[in-house]
N, C-alpha and C. Protein backbone atom coordinates (compact mmCIF):
# COMPACT_ATOMS: atom_id res chain seq x y z
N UNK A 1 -31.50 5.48 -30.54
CA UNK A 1 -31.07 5.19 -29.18
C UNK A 1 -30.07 4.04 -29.20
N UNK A 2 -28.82 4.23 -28.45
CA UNK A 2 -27.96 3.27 -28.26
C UNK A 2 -28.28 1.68 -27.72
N UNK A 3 -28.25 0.88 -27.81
CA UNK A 3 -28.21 -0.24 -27.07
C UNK A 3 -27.74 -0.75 -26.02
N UNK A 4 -28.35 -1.32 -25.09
CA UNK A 4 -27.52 -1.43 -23.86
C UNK A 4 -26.01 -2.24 -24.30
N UNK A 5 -25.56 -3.25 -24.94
CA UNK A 5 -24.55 -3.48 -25.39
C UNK A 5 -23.60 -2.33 -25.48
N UNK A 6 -23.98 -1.66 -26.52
CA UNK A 6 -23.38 -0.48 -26.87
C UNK A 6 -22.72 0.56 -25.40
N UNK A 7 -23.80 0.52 -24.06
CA UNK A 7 -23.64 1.24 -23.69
C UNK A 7 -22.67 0.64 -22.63
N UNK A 8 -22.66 -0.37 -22.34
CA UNK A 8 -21.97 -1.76 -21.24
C UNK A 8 -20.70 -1.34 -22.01
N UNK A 9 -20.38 -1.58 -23.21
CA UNK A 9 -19.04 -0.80 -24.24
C UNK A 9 -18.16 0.09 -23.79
N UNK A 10 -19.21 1.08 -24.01
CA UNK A 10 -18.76 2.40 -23.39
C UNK A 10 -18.65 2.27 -21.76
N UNK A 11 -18.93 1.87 -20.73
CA UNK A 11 -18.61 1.91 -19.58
C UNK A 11 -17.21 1.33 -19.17
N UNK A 12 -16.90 0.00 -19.98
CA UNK A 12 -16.28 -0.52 -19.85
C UNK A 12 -14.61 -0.28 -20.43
N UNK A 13 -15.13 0.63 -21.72
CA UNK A 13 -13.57 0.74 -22.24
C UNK A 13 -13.29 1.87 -21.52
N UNK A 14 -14.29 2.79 -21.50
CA UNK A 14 -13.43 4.52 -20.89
C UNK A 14 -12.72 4.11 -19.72
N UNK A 15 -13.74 2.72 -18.70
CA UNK A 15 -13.22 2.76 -17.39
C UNK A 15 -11.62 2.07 -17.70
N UNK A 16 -11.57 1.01 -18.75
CA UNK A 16 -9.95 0.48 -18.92
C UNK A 16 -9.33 1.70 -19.30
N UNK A 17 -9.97 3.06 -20.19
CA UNK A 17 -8.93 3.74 -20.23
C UNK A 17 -8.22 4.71 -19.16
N UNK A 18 -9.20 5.35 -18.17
CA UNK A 18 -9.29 5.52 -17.20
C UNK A 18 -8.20 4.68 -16.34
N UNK A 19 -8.20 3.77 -16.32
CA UNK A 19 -7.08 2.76 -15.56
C UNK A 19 -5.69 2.50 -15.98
N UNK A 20 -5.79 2.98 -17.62
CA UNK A 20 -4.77 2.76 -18.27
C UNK A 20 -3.88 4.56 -17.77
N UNK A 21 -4.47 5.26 -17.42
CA UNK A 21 -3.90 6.60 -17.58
C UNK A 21 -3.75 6.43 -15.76
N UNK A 22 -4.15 6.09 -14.80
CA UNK A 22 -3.49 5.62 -13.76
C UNK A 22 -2.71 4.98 -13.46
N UNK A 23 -2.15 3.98 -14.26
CA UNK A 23 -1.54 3.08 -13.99
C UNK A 23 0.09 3.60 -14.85
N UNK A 24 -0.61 4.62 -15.61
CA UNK A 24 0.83 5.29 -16.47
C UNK A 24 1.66 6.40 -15.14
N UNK A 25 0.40 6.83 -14.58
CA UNK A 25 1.04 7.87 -13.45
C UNK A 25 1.79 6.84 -12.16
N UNK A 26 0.88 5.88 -12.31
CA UNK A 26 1.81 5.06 -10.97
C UNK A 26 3.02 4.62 -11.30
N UNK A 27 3.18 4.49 -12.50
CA UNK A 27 4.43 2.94 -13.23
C UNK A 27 5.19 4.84 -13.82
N UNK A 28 5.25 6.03 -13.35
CA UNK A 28 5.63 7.15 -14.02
C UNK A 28 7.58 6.93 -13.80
N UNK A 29 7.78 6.31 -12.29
CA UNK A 29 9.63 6.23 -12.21
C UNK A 29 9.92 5.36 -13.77
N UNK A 30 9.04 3.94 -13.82
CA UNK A 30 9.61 3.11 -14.77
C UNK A 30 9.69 4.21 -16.57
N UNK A 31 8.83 4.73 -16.67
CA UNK A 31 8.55 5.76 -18.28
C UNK A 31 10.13 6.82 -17.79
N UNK A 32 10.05 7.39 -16.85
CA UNK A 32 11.41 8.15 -16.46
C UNK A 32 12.68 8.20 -16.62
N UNK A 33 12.60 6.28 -16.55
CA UNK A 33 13.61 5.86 -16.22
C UNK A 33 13.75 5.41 -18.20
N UNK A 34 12.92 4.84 -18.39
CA UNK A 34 13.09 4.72 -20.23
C UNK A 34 13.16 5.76 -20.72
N UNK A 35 12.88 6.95 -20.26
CA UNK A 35 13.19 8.48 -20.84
C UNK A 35 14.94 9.20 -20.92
N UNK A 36 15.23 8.71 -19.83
CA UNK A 36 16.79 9.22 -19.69
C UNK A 36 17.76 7.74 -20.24
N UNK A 37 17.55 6.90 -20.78
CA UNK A 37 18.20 5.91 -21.59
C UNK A 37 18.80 6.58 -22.75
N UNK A 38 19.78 5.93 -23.39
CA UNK A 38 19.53 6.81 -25.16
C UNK A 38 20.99 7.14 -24.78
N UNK A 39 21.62 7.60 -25.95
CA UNK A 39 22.28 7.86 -26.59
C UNK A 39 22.89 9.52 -26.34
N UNK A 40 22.37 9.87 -25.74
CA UNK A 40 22.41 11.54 -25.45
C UNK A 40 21.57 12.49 -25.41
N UNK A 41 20.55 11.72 -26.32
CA UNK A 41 19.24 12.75 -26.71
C UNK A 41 18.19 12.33 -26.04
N UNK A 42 18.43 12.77 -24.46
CA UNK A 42 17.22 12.95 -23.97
C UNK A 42 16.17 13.15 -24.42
N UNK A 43 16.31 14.60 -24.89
CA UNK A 43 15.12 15.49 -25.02
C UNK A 43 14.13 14.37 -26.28
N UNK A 44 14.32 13.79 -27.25
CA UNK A 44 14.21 12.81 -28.26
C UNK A 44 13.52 11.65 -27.28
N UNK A 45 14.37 11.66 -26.61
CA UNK A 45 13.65 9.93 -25.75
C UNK A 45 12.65 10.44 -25.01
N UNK A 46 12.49 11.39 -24.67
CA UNK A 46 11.06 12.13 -24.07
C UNK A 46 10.08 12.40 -25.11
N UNK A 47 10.40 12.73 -26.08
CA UNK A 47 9.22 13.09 -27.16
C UNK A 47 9.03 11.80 -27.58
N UNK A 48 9.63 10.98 -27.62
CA UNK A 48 9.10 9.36 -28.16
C UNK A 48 8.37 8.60 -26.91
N UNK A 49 8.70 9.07 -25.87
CA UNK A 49 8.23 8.40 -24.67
C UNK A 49 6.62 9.08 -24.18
N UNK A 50 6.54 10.13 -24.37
CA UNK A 50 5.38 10.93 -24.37
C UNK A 50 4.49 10.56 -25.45
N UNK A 51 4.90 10.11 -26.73
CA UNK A 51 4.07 9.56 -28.20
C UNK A 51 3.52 8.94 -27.54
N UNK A 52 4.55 7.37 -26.94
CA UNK A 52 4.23 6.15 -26.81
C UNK A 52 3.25 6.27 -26.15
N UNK A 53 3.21 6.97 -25.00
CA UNK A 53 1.85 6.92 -23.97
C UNK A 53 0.49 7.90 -24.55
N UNK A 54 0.90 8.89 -25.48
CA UNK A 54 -0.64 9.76 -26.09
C UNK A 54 -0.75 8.92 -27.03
N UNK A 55 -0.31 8.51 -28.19
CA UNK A 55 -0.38 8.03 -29.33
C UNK A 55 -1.94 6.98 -29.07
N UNK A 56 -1.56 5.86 -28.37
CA UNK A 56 -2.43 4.93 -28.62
C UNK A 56 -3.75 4.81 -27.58
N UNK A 57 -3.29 5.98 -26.58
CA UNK A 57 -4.62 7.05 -25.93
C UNK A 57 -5.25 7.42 -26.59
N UNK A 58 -4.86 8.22 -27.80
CA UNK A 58 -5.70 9.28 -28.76
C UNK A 58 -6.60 7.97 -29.83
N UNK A 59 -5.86 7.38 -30.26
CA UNK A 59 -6.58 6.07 -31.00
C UNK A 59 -7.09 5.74 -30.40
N UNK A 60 -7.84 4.83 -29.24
CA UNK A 60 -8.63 4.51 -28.10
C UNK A 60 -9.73 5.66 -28.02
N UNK A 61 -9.52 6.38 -27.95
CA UNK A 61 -10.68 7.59 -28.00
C UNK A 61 -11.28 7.56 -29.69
N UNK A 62 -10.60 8.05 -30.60
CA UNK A 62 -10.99 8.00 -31.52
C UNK A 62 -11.92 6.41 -31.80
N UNK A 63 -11.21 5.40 -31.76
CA UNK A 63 -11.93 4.14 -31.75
C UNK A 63 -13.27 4.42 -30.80
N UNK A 64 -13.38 4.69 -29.97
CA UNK A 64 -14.62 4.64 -29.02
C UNK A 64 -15.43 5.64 -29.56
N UNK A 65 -15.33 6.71 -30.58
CA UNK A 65 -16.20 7.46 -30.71
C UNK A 65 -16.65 7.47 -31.83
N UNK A 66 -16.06 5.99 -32.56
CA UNK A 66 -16.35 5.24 -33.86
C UNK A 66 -17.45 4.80 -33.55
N UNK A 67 -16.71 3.56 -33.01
CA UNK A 67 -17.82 2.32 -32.31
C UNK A 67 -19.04 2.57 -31.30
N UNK A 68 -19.11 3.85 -30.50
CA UNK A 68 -19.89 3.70 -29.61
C UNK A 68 -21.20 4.91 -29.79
N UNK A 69 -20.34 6.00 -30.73
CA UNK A 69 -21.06 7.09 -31.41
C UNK A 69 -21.87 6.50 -33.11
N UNK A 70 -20.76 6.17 -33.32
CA UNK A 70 -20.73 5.85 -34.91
C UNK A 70 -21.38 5.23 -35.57
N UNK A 71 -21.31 4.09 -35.02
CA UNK A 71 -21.73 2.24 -34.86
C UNK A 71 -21.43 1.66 -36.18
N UNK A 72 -19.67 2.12 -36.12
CA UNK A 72 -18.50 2.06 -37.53
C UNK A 72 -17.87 0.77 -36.84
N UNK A 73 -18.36 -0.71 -38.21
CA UNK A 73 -17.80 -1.80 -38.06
C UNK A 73 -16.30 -1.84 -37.80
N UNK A 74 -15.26 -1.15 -38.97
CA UNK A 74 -14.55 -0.90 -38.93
C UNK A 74 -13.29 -0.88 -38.13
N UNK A 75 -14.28 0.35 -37.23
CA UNK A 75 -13.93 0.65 -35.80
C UNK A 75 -13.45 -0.52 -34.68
N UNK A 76 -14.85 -1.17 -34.81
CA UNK A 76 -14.88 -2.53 -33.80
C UNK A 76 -13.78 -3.38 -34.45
N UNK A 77 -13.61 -3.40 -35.27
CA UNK A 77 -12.53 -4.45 -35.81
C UNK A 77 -10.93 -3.99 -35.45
N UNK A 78 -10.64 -3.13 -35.61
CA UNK A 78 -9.23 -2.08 -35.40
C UNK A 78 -9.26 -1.96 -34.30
N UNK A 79 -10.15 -1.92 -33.35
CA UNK A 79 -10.02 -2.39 -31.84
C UNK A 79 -9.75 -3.29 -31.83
N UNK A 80 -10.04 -4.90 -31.86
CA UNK A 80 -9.69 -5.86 -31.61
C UNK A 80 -8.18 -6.31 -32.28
N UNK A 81 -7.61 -5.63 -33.26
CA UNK A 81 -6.47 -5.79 -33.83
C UNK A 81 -5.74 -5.03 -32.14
N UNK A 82 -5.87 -3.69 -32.59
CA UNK A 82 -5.10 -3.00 -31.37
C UNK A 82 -5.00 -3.51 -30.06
N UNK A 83 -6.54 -4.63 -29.34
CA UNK A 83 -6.56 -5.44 -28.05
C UNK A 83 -5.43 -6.67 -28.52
N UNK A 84 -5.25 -7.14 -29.29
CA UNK A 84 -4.40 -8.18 -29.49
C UNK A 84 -2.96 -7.76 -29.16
N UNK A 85 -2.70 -6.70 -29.98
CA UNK A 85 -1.26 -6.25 -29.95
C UNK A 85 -1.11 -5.38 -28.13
N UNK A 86 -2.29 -4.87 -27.88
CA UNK A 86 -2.00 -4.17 -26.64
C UNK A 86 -1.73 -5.42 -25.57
N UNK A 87 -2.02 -6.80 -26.23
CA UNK A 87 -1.96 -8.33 -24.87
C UNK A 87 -0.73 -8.57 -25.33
N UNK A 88 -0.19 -8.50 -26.27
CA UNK A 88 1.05 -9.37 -26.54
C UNK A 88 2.74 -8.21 -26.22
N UNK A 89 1.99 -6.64 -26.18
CA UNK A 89 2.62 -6.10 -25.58
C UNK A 89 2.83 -5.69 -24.53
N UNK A 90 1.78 -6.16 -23.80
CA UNK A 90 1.63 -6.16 -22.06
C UNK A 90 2.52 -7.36 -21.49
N UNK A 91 2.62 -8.58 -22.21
CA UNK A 91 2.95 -9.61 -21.71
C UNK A 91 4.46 -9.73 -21.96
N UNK A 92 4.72 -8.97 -23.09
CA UNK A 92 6.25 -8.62 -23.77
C UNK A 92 7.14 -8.12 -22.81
N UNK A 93 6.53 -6.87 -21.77
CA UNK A 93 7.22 -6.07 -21.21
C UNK A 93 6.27 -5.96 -19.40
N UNK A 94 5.66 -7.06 -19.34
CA UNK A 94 5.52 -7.37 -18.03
C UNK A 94 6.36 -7.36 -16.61
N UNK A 95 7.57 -7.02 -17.08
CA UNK A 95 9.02 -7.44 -16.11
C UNK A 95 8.89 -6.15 -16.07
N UNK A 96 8.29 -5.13 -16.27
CA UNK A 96 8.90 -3.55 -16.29
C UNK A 96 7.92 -2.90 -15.16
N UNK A 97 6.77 -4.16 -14.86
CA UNK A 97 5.99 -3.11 -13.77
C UNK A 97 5.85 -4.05 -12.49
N UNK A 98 5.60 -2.80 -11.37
CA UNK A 98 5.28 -3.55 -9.80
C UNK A 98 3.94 -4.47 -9.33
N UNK A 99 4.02 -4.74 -9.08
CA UNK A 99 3.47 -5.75 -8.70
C UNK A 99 1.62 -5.05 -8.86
N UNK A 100 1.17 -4.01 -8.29
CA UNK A 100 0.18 -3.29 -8.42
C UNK A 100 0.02 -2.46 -9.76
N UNK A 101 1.17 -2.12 -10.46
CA UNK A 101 0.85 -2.27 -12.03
C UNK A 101 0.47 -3.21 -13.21
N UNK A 102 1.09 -4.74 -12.48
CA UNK A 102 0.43 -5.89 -12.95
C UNK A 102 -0.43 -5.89 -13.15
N UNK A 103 -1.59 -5.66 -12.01
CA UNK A 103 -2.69 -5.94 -11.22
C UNK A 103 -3.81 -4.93 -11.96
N UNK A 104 -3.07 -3.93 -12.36
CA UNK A 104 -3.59 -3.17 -12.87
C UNK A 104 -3.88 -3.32 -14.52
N UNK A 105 -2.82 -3.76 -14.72
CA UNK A 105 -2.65 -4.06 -16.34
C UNK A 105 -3.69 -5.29 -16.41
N UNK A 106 -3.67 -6.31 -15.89
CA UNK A 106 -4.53 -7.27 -16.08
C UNK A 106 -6.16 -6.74 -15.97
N UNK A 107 -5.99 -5.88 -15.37
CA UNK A 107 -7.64 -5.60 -14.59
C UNK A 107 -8.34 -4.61 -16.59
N UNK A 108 -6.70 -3.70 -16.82
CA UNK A 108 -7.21 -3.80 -18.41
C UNK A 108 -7.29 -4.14 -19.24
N UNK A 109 -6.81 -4.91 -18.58
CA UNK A 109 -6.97 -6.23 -20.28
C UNK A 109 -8.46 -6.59 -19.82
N UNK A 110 -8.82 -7.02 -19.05
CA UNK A 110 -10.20 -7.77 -18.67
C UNK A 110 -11.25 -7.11 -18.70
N UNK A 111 -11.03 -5.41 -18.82
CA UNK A 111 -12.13 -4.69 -18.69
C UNK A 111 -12.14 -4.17 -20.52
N UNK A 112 -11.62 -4.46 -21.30
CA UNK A 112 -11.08 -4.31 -22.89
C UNK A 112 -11.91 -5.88 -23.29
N UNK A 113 -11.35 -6.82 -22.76
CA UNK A 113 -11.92 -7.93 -23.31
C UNK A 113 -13.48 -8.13 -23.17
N UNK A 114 -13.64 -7.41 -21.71
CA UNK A 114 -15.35 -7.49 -21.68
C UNK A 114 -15.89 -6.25 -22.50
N UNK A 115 -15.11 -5.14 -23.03
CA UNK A 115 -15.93 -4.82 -23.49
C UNK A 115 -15.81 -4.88 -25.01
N UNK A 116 -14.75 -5.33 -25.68
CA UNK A 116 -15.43 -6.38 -27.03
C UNK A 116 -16.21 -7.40 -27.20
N UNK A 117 -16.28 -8.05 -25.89
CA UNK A 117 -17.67 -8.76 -25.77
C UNK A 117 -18.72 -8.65 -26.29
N UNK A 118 -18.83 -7.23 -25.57
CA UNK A 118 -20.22 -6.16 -25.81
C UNK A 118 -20.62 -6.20 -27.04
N UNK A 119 -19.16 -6.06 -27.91
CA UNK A 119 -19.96 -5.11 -29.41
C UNK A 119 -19.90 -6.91 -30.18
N UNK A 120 -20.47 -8.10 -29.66
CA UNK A 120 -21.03 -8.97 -30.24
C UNK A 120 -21.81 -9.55 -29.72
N UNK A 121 -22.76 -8.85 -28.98
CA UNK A 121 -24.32 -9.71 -28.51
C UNK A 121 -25.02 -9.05 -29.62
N UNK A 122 -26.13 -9.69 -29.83
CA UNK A 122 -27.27 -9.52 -30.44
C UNK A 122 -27.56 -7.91 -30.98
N UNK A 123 -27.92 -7.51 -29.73
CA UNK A 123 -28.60 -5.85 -29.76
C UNK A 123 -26.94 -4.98 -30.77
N UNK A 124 -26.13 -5.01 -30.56
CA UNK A 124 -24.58 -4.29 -30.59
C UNK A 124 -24.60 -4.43 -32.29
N UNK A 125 -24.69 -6.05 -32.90
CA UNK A 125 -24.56 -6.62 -34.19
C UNK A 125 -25.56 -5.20 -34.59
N UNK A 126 -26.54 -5.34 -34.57
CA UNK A 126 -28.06 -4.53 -35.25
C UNK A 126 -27.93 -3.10 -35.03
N UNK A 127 -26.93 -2.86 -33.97
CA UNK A 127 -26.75 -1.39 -34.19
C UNK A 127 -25.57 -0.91 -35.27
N UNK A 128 -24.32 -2.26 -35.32
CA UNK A 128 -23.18 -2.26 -36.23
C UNK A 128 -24.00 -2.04 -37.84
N UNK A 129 -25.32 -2.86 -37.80
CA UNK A 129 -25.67 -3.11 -39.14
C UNK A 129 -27.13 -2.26 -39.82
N UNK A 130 -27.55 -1.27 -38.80
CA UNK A 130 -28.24 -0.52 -39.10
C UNK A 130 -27.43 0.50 -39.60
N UNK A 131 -26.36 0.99 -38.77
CA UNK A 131 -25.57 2.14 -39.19
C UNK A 131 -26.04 3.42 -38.15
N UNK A 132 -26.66 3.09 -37.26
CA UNK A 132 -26.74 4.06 -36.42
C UNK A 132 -26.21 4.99 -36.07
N UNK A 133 -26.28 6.05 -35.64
CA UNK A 133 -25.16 7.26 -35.24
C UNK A 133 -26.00 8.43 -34.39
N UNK A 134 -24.43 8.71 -33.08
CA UNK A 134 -25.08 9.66 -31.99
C UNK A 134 -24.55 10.77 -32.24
N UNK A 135 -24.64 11.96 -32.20
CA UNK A 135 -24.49 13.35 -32.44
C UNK A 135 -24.67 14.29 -31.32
């Protein structure tokens, strides 16, 4: 059985991802507008622009079904690399969203930060170090 840690985890990242995939449909003119930039090759700046937004979706999932299925240290660690780089690239390119994409972006960073929290209380450690796993 999972740990409540574990499970506070899971509530918390799906809901940042969840927010993160709203906040891509709201901020969709600004991705549009970086899509038709370029050199000529649209069609190119769309397939890189479409990566950019599945790419590190699909990792986020995969990570969560490390860490929250798995209870793969690993996992938890390559998250917190990826939360670092996802703050320093939020803050990089902050000028690119409205005011309610801000709002939004911050609300995932805070719901990411609480839930690496998670995977270091007590109960979370003992599930990292039993090796537990959900199926």
């Amino acid at each position: 059985m999972r740990p409540n840690s574990i499970i506070r985890f899971e509530q918390l990242f799906l809901g940042a991802l969840a927010l993160n995939a709203l906040n891509v449909f709201l901020n969709w003119d600004t991705w549009s507008m970086v899509m038709s930039r370029g050199d000529g090759s649209e069609g190119m700046n769309a397939f890189a622009t479409y990566s950019i937004i599945a790419f590190p979706f699909l990792i986020n999932l995969w990570l969560w079904n490390k860490i929250a299925r798995k209870a793969n240290s690993l996992g938890k660690w390559l998250l917190i690399v990826m939360f670092l780089i996802g703050v320093i690239w939020s803050l990089a390119t902050i000028d690119n969203y409205r005011t309610l994409g801000v709002i939004i972006l911050f609300t995932i960073l805070a719901l990411k930060a609480g839930a690496i929290y998670m995977l270091f209380q007590s109960d979370a450690k003992q599930w990292f170090a039993g090796g537990n796993t959900v199926t």
